[in-house]
N, C-alpha and C. Protein backbone atom coordinates (compact mmCIF):
# COMPACT_ATOMS: atom_id res chain seq x y z
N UNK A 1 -6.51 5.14 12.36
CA UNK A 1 -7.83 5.59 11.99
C UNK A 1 -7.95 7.08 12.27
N UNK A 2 -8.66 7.98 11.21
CA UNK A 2 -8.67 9.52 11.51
C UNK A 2 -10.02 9.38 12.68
N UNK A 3 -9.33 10.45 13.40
CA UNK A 3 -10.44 11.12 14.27
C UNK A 3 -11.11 11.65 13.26
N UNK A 4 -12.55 11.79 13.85
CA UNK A 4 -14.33 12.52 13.17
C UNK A 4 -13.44 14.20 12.75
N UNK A 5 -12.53 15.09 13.76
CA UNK A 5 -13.00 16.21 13.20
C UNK A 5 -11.35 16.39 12.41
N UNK A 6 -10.77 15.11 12.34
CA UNK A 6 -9.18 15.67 11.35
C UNK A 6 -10.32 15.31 9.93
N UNK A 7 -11.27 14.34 10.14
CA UNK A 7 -11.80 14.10 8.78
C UNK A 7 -12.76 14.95 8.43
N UNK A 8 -13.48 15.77 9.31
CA UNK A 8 -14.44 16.53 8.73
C UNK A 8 -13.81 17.66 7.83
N UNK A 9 -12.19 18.04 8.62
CA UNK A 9 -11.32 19.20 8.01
C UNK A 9 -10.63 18.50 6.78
N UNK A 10 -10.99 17.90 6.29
CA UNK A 10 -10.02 17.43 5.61
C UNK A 10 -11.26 17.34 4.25
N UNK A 11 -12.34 17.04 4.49
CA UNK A 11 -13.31 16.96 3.57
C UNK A 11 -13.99 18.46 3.34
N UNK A 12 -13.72 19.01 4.18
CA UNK A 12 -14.12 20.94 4.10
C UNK A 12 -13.34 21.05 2.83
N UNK A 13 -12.14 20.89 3.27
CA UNK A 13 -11.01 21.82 1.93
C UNK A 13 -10.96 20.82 0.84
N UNK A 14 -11.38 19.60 0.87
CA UNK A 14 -11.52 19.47 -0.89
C UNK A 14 -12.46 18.92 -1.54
N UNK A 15 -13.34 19.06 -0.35
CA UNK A 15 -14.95 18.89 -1.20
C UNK A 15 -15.30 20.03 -2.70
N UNK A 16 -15.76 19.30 -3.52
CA UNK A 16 -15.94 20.26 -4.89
C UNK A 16 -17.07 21.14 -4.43
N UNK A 17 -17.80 20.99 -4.07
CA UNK A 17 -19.21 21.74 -3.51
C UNK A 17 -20.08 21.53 -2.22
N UNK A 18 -20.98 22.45 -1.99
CA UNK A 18 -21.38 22.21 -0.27
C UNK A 18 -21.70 20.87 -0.34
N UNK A 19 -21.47 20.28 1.59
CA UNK A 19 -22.30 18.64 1.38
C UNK A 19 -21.59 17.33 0.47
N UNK A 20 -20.59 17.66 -0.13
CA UNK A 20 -19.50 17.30 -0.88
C UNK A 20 -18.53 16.01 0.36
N UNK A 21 -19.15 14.82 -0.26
CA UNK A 21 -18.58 14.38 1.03
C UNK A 21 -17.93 12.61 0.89
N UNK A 22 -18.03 12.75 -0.92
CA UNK A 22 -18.02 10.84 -1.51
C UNK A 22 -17.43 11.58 -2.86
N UNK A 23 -16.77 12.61 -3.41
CA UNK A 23 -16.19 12.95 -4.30
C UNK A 23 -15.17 12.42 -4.28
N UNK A 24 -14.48 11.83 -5.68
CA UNK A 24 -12.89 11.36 -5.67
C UNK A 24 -11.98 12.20 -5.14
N UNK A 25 -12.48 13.08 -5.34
CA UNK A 25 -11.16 13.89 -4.64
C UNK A 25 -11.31 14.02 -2.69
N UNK A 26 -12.29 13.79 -2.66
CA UNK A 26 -12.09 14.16 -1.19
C UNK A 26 -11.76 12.52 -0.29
N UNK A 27 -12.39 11.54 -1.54
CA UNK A 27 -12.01 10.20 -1.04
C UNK A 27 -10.54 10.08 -1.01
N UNK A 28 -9.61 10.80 -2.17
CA UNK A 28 -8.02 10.55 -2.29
C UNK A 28 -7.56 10.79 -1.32
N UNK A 29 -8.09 12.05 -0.56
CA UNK A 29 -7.46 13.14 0.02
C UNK A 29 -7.92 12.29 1.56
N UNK A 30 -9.03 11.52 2.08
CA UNK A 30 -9.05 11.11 2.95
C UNK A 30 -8.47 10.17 2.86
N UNK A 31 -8.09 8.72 2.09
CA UNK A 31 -7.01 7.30 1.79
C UNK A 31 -5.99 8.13 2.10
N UNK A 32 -5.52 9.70 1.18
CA UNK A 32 -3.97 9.71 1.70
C UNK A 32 -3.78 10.07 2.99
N UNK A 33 -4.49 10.85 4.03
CA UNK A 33 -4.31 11.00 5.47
C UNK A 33 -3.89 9.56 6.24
N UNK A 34 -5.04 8.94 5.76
CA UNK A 34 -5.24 7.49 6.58
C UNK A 34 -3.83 6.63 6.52
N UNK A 35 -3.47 6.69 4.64
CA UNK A 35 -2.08 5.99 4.49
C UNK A 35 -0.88 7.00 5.16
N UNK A 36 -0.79 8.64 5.66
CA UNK A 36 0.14 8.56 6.43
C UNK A 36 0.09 8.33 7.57
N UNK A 37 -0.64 8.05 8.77
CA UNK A 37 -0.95 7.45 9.67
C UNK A 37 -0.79 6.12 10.01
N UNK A 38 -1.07 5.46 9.00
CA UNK A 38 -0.85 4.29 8.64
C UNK A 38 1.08 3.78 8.77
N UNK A 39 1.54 4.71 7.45
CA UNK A 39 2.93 4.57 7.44
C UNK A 39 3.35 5.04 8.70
N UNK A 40 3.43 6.18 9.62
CA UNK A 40 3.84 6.18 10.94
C UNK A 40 3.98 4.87 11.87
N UNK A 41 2.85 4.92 11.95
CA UNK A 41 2.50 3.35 12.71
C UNK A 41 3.23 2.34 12.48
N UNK A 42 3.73 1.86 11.23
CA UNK A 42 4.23 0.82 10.95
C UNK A 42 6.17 1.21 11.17
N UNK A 43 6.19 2.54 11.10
CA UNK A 43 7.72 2.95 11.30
C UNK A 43 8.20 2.43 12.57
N UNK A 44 6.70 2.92 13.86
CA UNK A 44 7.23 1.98 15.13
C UNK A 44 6.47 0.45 15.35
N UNK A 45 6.15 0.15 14.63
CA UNK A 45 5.63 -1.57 14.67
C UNK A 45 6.04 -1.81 13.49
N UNK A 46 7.46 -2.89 12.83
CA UNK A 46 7.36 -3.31 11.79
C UNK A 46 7.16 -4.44 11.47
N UNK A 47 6.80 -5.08 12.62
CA UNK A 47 6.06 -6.62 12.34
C UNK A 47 4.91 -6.53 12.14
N UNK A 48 4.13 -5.37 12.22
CA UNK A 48 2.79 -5.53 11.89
C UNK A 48 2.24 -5.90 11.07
N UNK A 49 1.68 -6.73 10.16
CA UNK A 49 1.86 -7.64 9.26
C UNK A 49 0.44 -6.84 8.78
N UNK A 50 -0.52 -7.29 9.95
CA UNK A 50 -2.08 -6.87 9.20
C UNK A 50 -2.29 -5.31 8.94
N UNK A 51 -1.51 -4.15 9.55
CA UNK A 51 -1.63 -3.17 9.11
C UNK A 51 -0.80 -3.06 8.04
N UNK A 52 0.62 -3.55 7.65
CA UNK A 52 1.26 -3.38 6.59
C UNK A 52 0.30 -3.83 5.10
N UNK A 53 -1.01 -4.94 5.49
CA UNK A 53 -1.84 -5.03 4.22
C UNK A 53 -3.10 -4.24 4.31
N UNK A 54 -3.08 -3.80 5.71
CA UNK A 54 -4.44 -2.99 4.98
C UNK A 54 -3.54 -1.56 4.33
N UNK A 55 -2.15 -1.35 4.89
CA UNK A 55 -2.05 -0.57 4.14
C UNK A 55 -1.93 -0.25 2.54
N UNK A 56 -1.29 -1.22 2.10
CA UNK A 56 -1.33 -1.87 0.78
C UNK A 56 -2.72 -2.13 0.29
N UNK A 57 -3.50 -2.04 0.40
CA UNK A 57 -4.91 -2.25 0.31
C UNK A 57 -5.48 -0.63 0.12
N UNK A 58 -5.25 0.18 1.04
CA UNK A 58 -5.39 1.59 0.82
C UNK A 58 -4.78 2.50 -0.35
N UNK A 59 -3.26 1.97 -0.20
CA UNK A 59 -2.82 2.68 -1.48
C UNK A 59 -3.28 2.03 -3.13
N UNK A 60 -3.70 0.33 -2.97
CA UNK A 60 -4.80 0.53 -4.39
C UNK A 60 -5.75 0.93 -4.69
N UNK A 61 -6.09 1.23 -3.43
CA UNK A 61 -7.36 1.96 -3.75
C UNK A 61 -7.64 3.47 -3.84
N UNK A 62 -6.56 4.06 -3.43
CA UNK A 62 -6.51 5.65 -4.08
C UNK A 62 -5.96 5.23 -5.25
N UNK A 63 -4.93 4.66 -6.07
CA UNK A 63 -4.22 4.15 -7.02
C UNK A 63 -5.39 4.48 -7.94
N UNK A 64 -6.65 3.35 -7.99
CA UNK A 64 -7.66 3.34 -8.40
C UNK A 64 -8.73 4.37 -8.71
N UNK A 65 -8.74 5.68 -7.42
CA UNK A 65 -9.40 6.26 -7.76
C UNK A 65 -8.59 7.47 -8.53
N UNK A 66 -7.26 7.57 -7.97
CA UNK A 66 -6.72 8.31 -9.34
C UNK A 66 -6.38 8.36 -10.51
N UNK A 67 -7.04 7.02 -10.84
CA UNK A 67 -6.77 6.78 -12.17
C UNK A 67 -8.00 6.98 -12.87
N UNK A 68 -9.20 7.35 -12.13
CA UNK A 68 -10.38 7.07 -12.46
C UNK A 68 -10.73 8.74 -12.53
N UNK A 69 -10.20 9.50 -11.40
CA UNK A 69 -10.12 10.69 -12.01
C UNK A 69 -9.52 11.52 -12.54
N UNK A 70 -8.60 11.32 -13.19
CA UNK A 70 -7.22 11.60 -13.53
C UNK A 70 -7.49 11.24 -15.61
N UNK A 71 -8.69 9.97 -15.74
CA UNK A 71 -9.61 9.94 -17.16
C UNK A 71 -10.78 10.78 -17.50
N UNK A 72 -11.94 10.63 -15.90
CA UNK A 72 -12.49 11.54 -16.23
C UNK A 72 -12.28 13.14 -15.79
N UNK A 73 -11.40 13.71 -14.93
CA UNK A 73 -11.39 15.32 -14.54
C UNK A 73 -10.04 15.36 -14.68
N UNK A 74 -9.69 15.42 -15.79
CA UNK A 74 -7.51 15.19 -15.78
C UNK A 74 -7.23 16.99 -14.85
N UNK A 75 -8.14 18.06 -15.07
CA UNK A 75 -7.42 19.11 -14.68
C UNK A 75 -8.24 19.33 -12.87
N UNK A 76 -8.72 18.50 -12.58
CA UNK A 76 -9.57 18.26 -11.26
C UNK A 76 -8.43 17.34 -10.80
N UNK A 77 -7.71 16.21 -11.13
CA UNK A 77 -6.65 15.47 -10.90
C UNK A 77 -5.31 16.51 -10.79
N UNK A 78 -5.22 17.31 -11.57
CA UNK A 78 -3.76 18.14 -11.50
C UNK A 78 -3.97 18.57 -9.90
N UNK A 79 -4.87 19.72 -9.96
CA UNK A 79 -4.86 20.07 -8.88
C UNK A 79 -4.72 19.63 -7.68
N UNK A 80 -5.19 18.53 -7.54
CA UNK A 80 -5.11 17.82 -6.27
C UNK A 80 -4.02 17.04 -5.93
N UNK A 81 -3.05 16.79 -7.33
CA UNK A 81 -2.31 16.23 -7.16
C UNK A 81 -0.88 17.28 -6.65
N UNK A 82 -1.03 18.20 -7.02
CA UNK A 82 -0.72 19.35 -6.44
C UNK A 82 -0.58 20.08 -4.74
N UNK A 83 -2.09 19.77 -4.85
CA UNK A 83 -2.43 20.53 -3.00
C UNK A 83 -1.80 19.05 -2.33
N UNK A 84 -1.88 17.80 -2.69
CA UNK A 84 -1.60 16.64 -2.17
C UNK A 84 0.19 15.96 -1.93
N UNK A 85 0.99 16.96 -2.85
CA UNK A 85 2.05 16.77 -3.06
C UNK A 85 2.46 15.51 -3.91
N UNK A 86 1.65 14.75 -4.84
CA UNK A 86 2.07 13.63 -5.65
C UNK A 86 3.07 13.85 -6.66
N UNK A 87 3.52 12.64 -6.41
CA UNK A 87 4.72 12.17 -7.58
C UNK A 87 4.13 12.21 -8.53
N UNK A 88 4.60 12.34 -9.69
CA UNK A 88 4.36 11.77 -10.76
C UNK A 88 4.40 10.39 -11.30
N UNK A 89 3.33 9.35 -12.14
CA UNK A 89 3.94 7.93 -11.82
C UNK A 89 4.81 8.17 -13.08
N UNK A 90 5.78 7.42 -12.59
CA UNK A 90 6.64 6.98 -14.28
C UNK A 90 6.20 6.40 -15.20
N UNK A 91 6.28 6.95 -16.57
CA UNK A 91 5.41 6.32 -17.85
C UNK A 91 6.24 5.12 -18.26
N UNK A 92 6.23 3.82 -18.32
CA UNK A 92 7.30 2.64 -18.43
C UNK A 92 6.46 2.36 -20.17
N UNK A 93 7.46 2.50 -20.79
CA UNK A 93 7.34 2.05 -22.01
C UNK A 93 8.02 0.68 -22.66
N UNK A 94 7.75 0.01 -23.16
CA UNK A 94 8.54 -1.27 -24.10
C UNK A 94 9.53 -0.52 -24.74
N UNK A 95 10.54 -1.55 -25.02
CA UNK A 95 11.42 -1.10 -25.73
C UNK A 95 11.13 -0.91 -27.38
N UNK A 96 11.88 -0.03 -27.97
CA UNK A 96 11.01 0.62 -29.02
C UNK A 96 9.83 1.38 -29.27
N UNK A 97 8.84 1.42 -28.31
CA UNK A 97 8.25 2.43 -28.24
C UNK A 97 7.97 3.45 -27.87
N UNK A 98 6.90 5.02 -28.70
CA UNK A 98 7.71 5.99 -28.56
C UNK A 98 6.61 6.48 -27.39
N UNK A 99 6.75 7.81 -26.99
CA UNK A 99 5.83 8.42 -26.43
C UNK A 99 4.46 8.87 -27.28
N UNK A 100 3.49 8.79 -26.95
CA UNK A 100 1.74 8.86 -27.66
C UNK A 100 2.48 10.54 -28.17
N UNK A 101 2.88 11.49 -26.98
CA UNK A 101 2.82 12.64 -27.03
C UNK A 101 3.64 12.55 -29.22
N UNK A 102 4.76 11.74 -28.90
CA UNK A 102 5.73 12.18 -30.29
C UNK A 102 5.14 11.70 -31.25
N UNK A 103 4.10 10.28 -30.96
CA UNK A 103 3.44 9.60 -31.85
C UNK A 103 2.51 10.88 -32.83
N UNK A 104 1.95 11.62 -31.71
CA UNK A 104 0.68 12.46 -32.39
C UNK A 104 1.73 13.32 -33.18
N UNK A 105 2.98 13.74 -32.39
CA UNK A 105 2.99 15.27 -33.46
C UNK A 105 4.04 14.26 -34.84
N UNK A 106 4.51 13.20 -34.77
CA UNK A 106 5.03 12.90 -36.07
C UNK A 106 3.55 12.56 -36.49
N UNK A 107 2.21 12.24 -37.04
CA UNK A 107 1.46 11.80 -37.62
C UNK A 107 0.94 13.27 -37.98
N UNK A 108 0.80 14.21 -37.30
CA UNK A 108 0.95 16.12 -37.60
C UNK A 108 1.60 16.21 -38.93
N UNK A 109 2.60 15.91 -38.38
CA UNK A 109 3.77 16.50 -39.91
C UNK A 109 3.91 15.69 -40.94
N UNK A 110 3.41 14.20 -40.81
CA UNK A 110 3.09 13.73 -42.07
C UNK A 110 2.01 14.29 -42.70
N UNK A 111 0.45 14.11 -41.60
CA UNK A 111 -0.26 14.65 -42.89
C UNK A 111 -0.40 15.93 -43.35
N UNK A 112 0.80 16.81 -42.52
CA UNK A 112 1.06 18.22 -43.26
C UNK A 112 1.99 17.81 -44.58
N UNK A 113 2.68 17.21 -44.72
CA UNK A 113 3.25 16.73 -45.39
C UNK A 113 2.40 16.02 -46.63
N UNK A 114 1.36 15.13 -46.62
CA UNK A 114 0.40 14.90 -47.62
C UNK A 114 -0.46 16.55 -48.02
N UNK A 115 -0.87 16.61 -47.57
CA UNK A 115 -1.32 18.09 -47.88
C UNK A 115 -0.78 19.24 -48.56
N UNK A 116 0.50 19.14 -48.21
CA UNK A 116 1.67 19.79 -49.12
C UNK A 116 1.93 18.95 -50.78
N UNK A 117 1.76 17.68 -50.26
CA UNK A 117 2.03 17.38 -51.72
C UNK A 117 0.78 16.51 -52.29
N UNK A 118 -0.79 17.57 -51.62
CA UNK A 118 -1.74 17.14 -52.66
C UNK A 118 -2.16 18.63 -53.61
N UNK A 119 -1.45 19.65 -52.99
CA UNK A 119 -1.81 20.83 -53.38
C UNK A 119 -0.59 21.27 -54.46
């Protein structure tokens, strides 16, 4: 559990504005303190069974909120994912399908391609 003033410092630097204190970002940024604390703990207790689920419990729930801001503030998400040091998640695709990114620019050059041959 964070001490009152690792959490007050921790909500200073990524609160979006004064009083800033239930923002996704400062909620991520407090779940991820808690989950390394968490992971310590369990490095020297590994039978700990009930902290190993609340920890698992913590990481869906930043999971959750970065997914939530990451739709609505994608460049409010960079950043933090940044000052926070995150991975990137891996994009797992089916087989045969392509990336959205190649999807958009081949549907580009087709209908440049109609356009070319309506003119």
């Amino acid at each position: 559990m964070l001490d009152i003033k690792k959490k007050q410092q921790i909500i200073k630097k990524y609160q979006t504005h004064e009083g800033d204190t239930g923002s996704s970002e400062v909620q991520i940024a407090i779940l991820s303190a808690e989950l390394d604390e968490l992971i310590e703990h369990l490095k020297q207790h590994p039978k700990d069974h009930s902290s190993r689920r609340g920890l698992l419990r913590k990481v869906s729930s930043r999971r959750r909120l970065m997914r939530y801001l990451k739709k609505e503030n994608a460049e409010s998400y960079e950043q933090l994912a940044k000052k926070l040091k995150f991975k990137q998640p891996k994009v797992v695709m089916k087989p045969g399908e392509t990336d959205k990114e190649d999807k958009l620019a081949e549907e580009e050059i087709i209908e440049g391609e109609h356009e070319s041959i309506i003119e």
